[in-house]
C-alpha atoms as a PDB file:
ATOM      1  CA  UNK A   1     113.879  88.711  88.674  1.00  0.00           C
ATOM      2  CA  UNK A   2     115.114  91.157  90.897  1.00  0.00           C
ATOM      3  CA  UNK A   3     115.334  94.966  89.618  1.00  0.00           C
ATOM      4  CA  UNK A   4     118.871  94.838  89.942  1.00  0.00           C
ATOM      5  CA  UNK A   5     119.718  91.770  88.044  1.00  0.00           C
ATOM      6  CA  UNK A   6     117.479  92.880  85.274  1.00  0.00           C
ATOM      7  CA  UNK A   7     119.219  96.070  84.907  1.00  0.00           C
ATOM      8  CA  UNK A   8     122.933  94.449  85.356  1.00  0.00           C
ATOM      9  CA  UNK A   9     121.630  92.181  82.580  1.00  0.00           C
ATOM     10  CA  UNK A  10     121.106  95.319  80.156  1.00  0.00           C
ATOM     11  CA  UNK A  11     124.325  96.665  80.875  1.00  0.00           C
ATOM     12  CA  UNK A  12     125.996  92.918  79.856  1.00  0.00           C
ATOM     13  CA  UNK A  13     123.826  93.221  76.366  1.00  0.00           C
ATOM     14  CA  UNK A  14     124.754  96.886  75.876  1.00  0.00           C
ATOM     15  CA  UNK A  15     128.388  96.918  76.345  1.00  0.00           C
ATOM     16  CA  UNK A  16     129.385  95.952  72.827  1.00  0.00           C
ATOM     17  CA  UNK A  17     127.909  99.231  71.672  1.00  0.00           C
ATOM     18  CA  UNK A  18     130.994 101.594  71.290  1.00  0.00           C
ATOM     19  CA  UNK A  19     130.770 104.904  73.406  1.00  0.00           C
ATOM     20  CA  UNK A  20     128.724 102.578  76.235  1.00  0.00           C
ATOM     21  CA  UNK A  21     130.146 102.791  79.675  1.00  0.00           C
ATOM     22  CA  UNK A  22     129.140 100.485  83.133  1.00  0.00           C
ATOM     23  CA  UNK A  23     127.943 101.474  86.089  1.00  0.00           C
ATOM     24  CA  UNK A  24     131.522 103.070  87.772  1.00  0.00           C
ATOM     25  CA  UNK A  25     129.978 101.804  91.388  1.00  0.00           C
ATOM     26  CA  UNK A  26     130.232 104.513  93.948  1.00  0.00           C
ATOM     27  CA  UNK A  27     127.397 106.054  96.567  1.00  0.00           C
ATOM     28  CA  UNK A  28     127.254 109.574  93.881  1.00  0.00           C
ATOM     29  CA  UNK A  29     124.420 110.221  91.891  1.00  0.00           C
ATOM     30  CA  UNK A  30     125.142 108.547  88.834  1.00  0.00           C
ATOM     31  CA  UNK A  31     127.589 106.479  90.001  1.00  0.00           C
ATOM     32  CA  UNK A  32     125.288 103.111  89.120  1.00  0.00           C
ATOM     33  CA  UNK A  33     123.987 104.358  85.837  1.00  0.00           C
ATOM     34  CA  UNK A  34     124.439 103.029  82.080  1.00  0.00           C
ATOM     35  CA  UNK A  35     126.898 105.714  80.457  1.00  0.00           C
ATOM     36  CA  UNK A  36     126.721 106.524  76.632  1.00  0.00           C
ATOM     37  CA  UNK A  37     129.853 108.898  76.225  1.00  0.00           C
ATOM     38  CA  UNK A  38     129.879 109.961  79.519  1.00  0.00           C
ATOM     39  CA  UNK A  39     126.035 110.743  79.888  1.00  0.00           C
ATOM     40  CA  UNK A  40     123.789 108.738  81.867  1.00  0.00           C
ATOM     41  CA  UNK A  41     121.083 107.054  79.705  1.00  0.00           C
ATOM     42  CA  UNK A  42     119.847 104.844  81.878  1.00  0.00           C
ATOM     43  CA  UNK A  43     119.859 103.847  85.912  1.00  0.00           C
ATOM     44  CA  UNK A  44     117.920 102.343  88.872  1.00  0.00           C
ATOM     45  CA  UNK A  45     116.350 104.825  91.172  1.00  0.00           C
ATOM     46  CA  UNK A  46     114.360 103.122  93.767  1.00  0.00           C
ATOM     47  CA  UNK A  47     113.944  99.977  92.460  1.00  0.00           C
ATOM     48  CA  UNK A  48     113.222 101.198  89.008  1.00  0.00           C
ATOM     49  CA  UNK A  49     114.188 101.375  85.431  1.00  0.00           C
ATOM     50  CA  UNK A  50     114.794 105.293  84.708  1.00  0.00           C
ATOM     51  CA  UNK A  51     115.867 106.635  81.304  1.00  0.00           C
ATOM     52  CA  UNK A  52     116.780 109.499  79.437  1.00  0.00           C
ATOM     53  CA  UNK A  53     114.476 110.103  76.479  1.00  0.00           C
ATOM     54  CA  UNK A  54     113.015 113.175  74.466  1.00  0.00           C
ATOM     55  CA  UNK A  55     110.676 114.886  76.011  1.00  0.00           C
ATOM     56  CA  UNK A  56     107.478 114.337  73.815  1.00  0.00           C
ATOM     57  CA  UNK A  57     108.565 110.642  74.580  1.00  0.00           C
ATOM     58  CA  UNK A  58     108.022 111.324  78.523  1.00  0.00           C
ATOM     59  CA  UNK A  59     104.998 113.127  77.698  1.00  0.00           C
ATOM     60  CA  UNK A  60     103.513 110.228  75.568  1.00  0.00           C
ATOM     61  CA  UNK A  61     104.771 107.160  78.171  1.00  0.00           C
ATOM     62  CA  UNK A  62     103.112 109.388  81.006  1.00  0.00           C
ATOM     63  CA  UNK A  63     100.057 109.743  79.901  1.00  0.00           C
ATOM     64  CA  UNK A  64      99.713 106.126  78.692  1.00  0.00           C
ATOM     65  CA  UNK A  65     100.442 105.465  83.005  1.00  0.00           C
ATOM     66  CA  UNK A  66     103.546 103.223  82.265  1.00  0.00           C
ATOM     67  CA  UNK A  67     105.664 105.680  84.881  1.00  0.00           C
ATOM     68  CA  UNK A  68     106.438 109.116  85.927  1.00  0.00           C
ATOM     69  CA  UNK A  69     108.709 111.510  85.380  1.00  0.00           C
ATOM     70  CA  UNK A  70     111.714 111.223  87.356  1.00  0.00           C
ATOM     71  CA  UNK A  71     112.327 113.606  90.230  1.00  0.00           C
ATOM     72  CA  UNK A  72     115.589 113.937  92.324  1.00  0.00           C
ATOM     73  CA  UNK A  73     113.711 114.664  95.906  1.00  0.00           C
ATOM     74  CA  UNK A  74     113.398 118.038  94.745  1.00  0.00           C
ATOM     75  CA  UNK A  75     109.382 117.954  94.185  1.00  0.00           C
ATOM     76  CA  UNK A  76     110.828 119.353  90.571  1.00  0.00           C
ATOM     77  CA  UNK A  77     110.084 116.110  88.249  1.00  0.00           C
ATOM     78  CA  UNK A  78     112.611 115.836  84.960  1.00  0.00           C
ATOM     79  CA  UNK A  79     111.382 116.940  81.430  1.00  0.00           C
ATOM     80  CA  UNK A  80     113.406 114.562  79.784  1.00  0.00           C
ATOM     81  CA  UNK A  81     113.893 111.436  82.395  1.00  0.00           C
ATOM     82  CA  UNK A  82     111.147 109.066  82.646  1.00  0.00           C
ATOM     83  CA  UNK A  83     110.911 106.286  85.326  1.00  0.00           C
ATOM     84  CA  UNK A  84     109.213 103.161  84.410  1.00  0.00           C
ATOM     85  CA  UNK A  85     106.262 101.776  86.947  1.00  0.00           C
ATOM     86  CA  UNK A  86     107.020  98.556  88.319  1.00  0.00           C
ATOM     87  CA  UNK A  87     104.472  96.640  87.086  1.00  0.00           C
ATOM     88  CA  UNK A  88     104.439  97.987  83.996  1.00  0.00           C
ATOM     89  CA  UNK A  89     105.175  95.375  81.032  1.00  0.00           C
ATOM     90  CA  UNK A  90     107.092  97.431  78.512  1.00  0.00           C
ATOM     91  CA  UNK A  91     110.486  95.774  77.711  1.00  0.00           C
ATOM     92  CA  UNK A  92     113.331  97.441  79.995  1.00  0.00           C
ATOM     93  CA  UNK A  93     115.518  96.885  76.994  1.00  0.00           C
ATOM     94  CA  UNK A  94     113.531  98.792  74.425  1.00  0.00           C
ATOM     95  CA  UNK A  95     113.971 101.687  76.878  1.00  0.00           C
ATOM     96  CA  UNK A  96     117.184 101.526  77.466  1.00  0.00           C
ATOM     97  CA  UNK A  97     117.955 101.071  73.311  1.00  0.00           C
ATOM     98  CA  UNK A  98     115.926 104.660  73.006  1.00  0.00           C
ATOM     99  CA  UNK A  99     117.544 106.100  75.195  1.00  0.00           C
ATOM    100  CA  UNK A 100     121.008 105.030  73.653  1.00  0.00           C
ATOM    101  CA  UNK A 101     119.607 106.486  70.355  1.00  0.00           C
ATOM    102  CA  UNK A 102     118.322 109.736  71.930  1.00  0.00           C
ATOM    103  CA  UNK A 103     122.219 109.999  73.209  1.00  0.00           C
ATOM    104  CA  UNK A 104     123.697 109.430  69.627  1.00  0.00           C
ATOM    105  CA  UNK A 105     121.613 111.844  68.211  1.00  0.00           C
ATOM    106  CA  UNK A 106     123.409 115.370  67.134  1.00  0.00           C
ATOM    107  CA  UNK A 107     123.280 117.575  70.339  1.00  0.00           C
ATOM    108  CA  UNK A 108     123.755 114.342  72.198  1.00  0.00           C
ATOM    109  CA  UNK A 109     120.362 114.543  74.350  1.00  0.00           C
ATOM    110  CA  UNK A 110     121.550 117.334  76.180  1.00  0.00           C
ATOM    111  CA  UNK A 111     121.361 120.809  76.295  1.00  0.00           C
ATOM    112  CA  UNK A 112     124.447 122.557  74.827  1.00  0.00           C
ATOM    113  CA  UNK A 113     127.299 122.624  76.852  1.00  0.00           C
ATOM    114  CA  UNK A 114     127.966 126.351  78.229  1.00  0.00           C
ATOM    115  CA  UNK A 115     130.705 128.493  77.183  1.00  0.00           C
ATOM    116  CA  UNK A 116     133.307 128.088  79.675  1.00  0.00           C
ATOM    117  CA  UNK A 117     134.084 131.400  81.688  1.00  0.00           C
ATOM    118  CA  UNK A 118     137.955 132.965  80.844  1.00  0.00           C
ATOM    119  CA  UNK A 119     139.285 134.372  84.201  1.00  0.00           C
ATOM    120  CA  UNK A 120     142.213 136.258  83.444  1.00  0.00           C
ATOM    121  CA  UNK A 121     144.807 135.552  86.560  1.00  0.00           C
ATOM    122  CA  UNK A 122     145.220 138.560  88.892  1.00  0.00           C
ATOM    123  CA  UNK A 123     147.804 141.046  87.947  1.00  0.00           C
ATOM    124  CA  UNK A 124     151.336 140.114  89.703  1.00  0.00           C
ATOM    125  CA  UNK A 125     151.478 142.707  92.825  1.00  0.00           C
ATOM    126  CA  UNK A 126     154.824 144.579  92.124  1.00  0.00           C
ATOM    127  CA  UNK A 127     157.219 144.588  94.941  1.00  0.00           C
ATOM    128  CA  UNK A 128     159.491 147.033  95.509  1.00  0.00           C
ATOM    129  CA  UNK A 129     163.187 145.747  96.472  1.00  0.00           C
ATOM    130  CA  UNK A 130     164.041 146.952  99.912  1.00  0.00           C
END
């Protein structure tokens, strides 16, 4: 089965989960990943399952040689984003249900949101009638 089908066939199972979002469709990054609450757990990148996960998760499926780390084209791979190797056998649907419960977790899988940034709005300039 094709990469694609596979993963269109997770994103059937998973949408009865509450919080889970399809892929929105779009050429952005992101734009044909698995959602849970907004965040991307899961997506294709080149052909391949890629997930979300803790990082001593990443670590541990690394070194086993069932992937790599995920890496945008930056040469910078992802602590926390793990892409599975095509031929490896590990069920893309256990994946995906980790990273769904790495997303639910307190803290969401993500690094705290920062504080937004308070601009006051320039002072009015005073005009002077004429």
């Amino acid at each position: 089965m094709a990469p694609e089908d596979r993963f269109d066939e997770l994103v059937g199972e998973l949408l009865t989960v509450d919080g889970v979002s399809p892929p929105a469709g779009g050429r952005r990054f992101g734009s044909q990943a698995l959602r849970y609450e907004g965040r991307i757990i899961a997506m294709l990148a080149h052909g391949r399952l890629t997930v979300k996960l803790p990082r001593p998760r990443v670590d541990e499926l690394v070194a086993e040689g069932t992937g790599a780390r995920f890496d945008t084209g930056t040469g910078a791979p992802m602590r926390e984003w793990f892409m599975l190797d095509a031929r490896s056998r590990l069920p893309w649907l256990d994946l995906v249900k980790e990273a769904l419960a790495y997303a639910q977790r307190p803290g969401g899988g993500s690094a705290a949101p920062r504080p937004s940034v308070l601009r006051e709005p320039p002072p009015a300039t005073a005009r002077r009638p004429r």
